[in-house]
Protein backbone atom coordinates (compact mmCIF):
# COMPACT_ATOMS: atom_id res chain seq x y z
CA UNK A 1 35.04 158.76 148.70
CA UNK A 2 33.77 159.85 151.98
CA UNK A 3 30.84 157.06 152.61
CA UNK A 4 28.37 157.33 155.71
CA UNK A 5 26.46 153.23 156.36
CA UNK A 6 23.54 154.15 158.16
CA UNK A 7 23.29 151.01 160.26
CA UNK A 8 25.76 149.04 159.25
CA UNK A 9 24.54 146.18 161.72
CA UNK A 10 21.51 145.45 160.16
CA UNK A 11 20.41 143.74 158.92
CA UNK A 12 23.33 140.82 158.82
CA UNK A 13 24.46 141.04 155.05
CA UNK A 14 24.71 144.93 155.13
CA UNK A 15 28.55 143.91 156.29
CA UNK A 16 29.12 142.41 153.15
CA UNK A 17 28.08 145.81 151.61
CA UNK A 18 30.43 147.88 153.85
CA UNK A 19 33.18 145.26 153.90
CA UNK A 20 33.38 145.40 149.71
CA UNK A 21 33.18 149.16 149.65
CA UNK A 22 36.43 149.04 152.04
CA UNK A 23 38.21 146.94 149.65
CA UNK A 24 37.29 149.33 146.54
CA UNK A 25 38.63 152.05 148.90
CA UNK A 26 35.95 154.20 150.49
CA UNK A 27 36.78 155.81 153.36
CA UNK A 28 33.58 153.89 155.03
CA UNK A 29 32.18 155.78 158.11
CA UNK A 30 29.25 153.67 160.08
CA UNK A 31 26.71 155.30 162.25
CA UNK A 32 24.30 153.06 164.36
CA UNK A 33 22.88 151.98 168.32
CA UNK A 34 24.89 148.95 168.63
CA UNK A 35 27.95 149.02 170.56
CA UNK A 36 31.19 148.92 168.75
CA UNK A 37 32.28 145.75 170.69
CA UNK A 38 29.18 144.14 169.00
CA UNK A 39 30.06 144.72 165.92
CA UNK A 40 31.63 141.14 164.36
CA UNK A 41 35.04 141.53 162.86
CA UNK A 42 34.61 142.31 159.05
CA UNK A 43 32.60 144.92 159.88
CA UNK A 44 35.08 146.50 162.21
CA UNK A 45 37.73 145.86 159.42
CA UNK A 46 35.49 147.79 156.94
CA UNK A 47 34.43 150.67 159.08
CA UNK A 48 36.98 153.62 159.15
CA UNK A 49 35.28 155.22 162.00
CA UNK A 50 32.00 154.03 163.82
CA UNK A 51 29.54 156.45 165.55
CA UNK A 52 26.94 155.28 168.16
CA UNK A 53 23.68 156.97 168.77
CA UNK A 54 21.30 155.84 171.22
CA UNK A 55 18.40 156.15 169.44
CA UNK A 56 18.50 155.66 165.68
CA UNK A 57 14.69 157.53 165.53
CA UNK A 58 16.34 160.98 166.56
CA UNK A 59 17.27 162.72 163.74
CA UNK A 60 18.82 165.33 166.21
CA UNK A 61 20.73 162.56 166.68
CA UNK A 62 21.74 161.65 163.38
CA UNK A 63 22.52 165.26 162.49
CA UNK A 64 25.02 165.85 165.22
CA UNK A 65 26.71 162.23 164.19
CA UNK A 66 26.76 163.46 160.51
CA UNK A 67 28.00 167.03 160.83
CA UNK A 68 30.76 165.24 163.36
CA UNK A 69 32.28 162.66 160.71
CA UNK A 70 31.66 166.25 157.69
CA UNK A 71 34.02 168.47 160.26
CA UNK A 72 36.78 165.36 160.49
CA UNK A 73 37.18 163.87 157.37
CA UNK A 74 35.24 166.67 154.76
CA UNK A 75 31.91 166.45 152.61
CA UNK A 76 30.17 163.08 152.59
CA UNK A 77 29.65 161.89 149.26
CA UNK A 78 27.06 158.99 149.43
CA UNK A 79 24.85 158.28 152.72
CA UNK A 80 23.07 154.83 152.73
CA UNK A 81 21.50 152.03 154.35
CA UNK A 82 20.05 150.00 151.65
CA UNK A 83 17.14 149.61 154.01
CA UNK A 84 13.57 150.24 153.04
CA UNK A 85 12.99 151.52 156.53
CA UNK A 86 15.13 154.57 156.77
CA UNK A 87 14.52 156.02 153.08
CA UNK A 88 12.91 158.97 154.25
CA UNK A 89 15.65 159.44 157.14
CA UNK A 90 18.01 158.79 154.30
CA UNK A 91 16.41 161.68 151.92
CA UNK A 92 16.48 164.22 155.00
CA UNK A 93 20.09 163.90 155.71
CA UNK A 94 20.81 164.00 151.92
CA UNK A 95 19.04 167.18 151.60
CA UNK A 96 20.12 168.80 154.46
CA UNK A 97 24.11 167.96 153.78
CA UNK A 98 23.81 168.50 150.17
CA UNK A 99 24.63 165.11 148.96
CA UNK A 100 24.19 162.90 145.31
CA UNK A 101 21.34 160.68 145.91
CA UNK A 102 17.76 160.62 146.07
CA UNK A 103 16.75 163.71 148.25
CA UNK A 104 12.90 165.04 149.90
CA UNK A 105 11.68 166.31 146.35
CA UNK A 106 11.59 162.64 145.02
CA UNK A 107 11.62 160.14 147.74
CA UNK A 108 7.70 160.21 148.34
CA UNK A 109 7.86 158.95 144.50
CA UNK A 110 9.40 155.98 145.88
CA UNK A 111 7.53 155.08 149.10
CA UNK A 112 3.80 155.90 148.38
CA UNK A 113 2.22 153.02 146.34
CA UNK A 114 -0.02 155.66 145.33
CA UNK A 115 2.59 158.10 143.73
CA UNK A 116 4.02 154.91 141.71
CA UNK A 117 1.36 154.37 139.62
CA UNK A 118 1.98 157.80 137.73
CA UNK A 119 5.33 156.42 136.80
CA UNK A 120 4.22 153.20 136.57
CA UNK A 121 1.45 155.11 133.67
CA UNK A 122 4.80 156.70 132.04
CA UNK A 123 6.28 153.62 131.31
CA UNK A 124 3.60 152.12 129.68
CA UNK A 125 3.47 149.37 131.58
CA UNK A 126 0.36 148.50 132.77
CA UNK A 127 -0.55 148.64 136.01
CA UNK A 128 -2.98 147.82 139.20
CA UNK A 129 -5.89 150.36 139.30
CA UNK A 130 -6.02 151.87 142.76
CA UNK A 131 -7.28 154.11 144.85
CA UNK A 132 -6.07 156.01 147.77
CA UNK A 133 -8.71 155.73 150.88
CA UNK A 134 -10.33 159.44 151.72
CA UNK A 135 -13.73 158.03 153.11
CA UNK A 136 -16.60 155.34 152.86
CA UNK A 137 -18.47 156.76 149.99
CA UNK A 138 -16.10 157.30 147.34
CA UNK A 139 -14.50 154.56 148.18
CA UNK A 140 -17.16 152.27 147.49
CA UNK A 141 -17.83 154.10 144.33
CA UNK A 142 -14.19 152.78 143.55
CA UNK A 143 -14.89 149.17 144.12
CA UNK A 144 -18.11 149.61 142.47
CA UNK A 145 -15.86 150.12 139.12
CA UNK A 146 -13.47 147.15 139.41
CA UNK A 147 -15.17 145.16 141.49
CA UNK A 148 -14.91 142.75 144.66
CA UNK A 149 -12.20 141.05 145.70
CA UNK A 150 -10.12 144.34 146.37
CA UNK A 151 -6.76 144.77 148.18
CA UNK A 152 -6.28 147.55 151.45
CA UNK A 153 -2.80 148.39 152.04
CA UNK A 154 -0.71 150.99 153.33
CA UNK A 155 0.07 154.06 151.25
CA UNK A 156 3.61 153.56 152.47
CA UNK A 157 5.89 150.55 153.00
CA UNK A 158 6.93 147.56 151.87
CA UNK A 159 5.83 143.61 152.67
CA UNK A 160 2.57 142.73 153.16
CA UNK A 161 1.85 144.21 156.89
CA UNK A 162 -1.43 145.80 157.34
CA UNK A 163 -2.72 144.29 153.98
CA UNK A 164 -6.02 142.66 153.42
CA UNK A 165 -8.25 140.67 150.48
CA UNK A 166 -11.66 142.21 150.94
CA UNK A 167 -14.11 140.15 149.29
CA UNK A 168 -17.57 142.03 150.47
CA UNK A 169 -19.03 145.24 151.91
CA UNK A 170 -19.46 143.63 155.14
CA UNK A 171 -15.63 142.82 154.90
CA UNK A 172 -14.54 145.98 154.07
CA UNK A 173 -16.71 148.01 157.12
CA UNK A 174 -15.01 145.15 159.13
CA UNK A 175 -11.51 146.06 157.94
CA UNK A 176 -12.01 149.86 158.23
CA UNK A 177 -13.13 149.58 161.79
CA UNK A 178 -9.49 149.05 162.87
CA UNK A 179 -8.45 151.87 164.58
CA UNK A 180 -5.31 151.39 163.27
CA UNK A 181 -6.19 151.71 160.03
CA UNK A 182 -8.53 154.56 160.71
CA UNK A 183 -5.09 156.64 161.49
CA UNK A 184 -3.07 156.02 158.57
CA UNK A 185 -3.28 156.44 154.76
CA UNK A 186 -4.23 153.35 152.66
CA UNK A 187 -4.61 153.05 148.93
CA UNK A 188 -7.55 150.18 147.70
CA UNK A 189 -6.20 148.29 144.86
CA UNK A 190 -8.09 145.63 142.64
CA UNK A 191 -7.36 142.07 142.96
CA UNK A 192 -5.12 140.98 140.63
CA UNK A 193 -5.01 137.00 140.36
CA UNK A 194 -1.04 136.01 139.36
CA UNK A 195 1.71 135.10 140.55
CA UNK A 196 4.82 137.68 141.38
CA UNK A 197 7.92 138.25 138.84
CA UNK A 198 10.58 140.81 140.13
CA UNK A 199 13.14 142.46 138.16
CA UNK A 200 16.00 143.25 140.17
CA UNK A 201 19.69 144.64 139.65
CA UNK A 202 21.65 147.24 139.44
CA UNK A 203 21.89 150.47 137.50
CA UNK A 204 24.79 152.52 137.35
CA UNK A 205 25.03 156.23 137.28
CA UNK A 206 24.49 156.87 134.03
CA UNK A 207 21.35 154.72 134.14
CA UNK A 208 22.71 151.25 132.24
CA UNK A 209 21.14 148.38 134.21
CA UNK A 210 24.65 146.02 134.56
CA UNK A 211 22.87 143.17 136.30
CA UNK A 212 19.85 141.80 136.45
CA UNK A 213 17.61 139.27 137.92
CA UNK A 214 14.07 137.98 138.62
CA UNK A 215 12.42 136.01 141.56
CA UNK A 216 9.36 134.05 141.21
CA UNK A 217 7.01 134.21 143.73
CA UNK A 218 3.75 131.39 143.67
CA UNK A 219 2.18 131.86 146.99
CA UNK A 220 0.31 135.00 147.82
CA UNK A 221 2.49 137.10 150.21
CA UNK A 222 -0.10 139.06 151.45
CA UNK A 223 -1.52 135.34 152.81
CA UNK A 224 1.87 134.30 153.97
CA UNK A 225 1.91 137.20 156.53
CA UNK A 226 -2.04 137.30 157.58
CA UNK A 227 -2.23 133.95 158.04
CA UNK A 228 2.18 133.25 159.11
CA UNK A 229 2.36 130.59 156.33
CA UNK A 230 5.41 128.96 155.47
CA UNK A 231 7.66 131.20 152.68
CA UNK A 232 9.35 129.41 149.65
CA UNK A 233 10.31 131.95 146.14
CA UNK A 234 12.54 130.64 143.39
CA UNK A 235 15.79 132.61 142.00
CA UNK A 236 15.59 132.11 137.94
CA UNK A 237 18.25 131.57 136.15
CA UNK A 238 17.28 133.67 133.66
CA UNK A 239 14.90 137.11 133.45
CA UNK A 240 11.61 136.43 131.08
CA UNK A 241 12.04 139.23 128.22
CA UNK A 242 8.67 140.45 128.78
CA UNK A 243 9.91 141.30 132.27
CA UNK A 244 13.39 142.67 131.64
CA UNK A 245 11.22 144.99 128.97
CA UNK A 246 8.71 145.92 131.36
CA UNK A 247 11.28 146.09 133.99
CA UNK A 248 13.59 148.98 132.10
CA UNK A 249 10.87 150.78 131.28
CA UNK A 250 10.08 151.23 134.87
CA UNK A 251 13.44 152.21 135.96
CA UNK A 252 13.25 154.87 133.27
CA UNK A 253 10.35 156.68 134.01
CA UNK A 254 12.07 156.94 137.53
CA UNK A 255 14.96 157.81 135.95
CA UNK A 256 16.81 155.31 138.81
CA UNK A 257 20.58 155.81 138.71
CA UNK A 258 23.73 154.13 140.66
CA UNK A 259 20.96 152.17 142.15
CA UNK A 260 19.96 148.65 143.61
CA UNK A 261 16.39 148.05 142.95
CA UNK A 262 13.70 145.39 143.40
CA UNK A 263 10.79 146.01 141.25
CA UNK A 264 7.77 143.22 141.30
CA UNK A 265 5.08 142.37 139.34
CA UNK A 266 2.14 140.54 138.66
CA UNK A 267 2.08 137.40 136.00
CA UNK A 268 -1.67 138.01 135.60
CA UNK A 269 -2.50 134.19 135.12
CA UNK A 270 -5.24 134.20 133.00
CA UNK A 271 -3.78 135.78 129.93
CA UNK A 272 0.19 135.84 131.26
CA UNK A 273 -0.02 139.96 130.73
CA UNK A 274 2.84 141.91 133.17
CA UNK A 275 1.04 144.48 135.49
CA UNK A 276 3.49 146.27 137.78
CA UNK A 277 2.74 146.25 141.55
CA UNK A 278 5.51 148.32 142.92
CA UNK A 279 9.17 149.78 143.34
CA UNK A 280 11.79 149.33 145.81
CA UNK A 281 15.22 151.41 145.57
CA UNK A 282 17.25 149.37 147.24
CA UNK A 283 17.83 145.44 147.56
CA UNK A 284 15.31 142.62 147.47
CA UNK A 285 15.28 141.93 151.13
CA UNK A 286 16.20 138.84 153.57
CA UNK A 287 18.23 136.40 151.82
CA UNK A 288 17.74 137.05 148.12
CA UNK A 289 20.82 138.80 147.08
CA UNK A 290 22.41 135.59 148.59
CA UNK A 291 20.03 133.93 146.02
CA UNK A 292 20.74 135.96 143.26
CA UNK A 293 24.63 135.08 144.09
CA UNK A 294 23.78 131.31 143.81
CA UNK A 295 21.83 131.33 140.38
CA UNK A 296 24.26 133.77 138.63
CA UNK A 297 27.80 132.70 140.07
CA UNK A 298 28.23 136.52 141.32
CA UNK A 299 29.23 138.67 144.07
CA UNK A 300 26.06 140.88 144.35
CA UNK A 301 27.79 143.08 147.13
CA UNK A 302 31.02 143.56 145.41
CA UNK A 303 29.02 144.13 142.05
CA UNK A 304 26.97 146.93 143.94
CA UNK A 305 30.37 148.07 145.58
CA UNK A 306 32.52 148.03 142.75
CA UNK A 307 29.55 150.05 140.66
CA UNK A 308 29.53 152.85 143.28
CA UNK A 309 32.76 153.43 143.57
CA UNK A 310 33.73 153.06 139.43
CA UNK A 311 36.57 151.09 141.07
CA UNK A 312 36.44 149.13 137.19
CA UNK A 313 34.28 147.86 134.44
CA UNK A 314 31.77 145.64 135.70
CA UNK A 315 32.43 141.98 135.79
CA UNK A 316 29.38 139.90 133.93
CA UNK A 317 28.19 137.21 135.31
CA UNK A 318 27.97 133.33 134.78
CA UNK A 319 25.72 130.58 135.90
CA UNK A 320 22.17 130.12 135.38
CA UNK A 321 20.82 128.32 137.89
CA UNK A 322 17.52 127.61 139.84
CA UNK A 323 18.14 128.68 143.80
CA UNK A 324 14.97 127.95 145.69
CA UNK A 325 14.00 129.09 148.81
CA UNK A 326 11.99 127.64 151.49
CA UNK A 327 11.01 128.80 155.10
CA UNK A 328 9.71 126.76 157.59
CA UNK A 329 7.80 128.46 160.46
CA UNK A 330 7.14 127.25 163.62
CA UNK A 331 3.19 125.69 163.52
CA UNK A 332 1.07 122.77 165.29
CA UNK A 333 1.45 119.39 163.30
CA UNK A 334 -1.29 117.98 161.21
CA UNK A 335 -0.72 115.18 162.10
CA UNK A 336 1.26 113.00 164.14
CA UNK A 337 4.55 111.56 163.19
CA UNK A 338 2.89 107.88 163.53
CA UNK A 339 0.46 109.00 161.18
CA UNK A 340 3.04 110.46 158.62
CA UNK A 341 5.58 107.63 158.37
């Protein structure tokens, strides 16, 4: 199999993707803007061939470093980053080259919040009501129906950049007075009061989820960011049924297949109903699949590896253990250490 990483740098644990696919014997081609004496030494074990581009933006760029590796080594059969970032990138070359993935008829499906909720409706699962931001008026005659606090986010992306709790009208003029905001497209959402459960895993190409997973999330994300909070999530040990149900019901209606995917939603807390937030195609990011390899006794890169290249049946898993994770950011004491010990 003739595999294209699309930077295969970054973020840190994409080598362990690339260096697993080596072993199950893709012929792993890496394209990227680091220099190739950068690159540590697993990845330059993995990589059968590394091509630098100086801007990673340029999709002129990207073409020419594609249609070089097609003309040496034949068709590419699977181009990926396993980065949120680069989706649409990733759909574009996909399309234009002809190869098995998600491609431009679909991939707006998976970025726009607002497109999700259609699947989201398919599923059955119930979901946030939103509503995607056109002008003042209407707007207000959405809020008017579910009433204050409401949520502003961007249409597209992931995290919790750009996102606000709006708790009044004089709030919301405030918001929507960012220039910023005035320029892109943002969906209003009501406030849902929960905590976060994902469902995350893999599901192979003929759409059997062979691993699975769920993160709990207490603190408010959105808060983390706005206000640069300290982090901490806990890896379960074991997925709550009424999220595994909700969960494959989700990656049905999206029909996912030879997939990663992170899907999270809300533990509404005062009746403990599932309402699904949103989708991502690809891994839960920073250093949860390091988590997930913790709590289940796994190898979550050579599971994802070994799936995409049918090297053998999949493996199971073990374990079932509590991995907690806590991030400490850099803040003004409180108090003094006198006063603390």
């Amino acid at each position: 199999m003739n595999f294209i990483f699309f930077s295969p740098h970054f973020p840190k644990n994409s080598t362990e993707f690339c260096f697993y696919l080596k072993e199950y014997g893709a012929n792993l081609l890496g394209i990227g803007d680091a220099e190739y004496d950068s690159l540590d030494d697993r990845l330059k074990y993995s990589l059968t061939e590394y091509y630098k581009v100086s801007n990673m933006e340029s999709y002129d760029q990207i073409l020419r470093a594609v249609a070089f590796f097609t003309h040496k080594y034949g068709k590419i059969d699977r181009f990926e980053s396993l980065n949120e970032y680069w989706l649409e990138l990733e759909a574009q070359v996909r399309t234009d080259f002809n190869i098995n993935g998600t491609k431009n008829d679909f991939i707006q499906n998976l970025k726009r919040k607002s497109k999700m909720k259609s699947f989201f409706e398919k599923s059955g699962v119930q979901t946030v009501k939103c509503y995607k931001y056109t002008d003042r008026e209407s707007t207000l005659k959405f809020i008017g129906e579910v009433g204050y606090p409401v949520v502003v986010k961007p249409d597209s992306g992931s995290g919790a950049n750009f996102t606000y709790k709006i708790k009044n009208e004089f709030e919301f003029d405030n918001v929507f007075a960012n220039k910023h905001l005035q320029d892109a497209e943002f969906i209003i959402e009501e406030f849902v009061d929960g905590i976060i459960l994902t469902y995350d895993g893999l599901v192979d190409i003929y759409g059997n989820v062979i691993f699975e997973n769920s993160h709990r999330f207490e603190q408010s994300i959105m808060n983390v960011v706005n206000n640069d909070d300290h982090l901490y999530y806990i890896c379960l040990p074991e997925v709550a049924e009424k999220v595994r149900l909700a969960g494959r019901s989700v990656l049905k209606a999206f029909d996912v297949r030879e997939k990663f995917f992170h899907i999270e939603f809300f533990e509404r807390k005062k009746d403990g109903e599932i309402v699904a937030l949103e989708v991502n195609m690809r891994p839960p990011g920073a250093w949860m699949p390091d988590a997930m390899n913790y709590s289940h006794d796994t190898n979550v890169y050579k599971r994802w590896a070994n799936m995409v290249l049918q090297y053998q049946p999949d493996e199971g898993s073990t374990g079932g253990y509590f991995t907690g994770y806590a991030a400490r950011k850099t803040t003004k004491d409180t108090n003094i250490h006198m006063r603390i010990f």
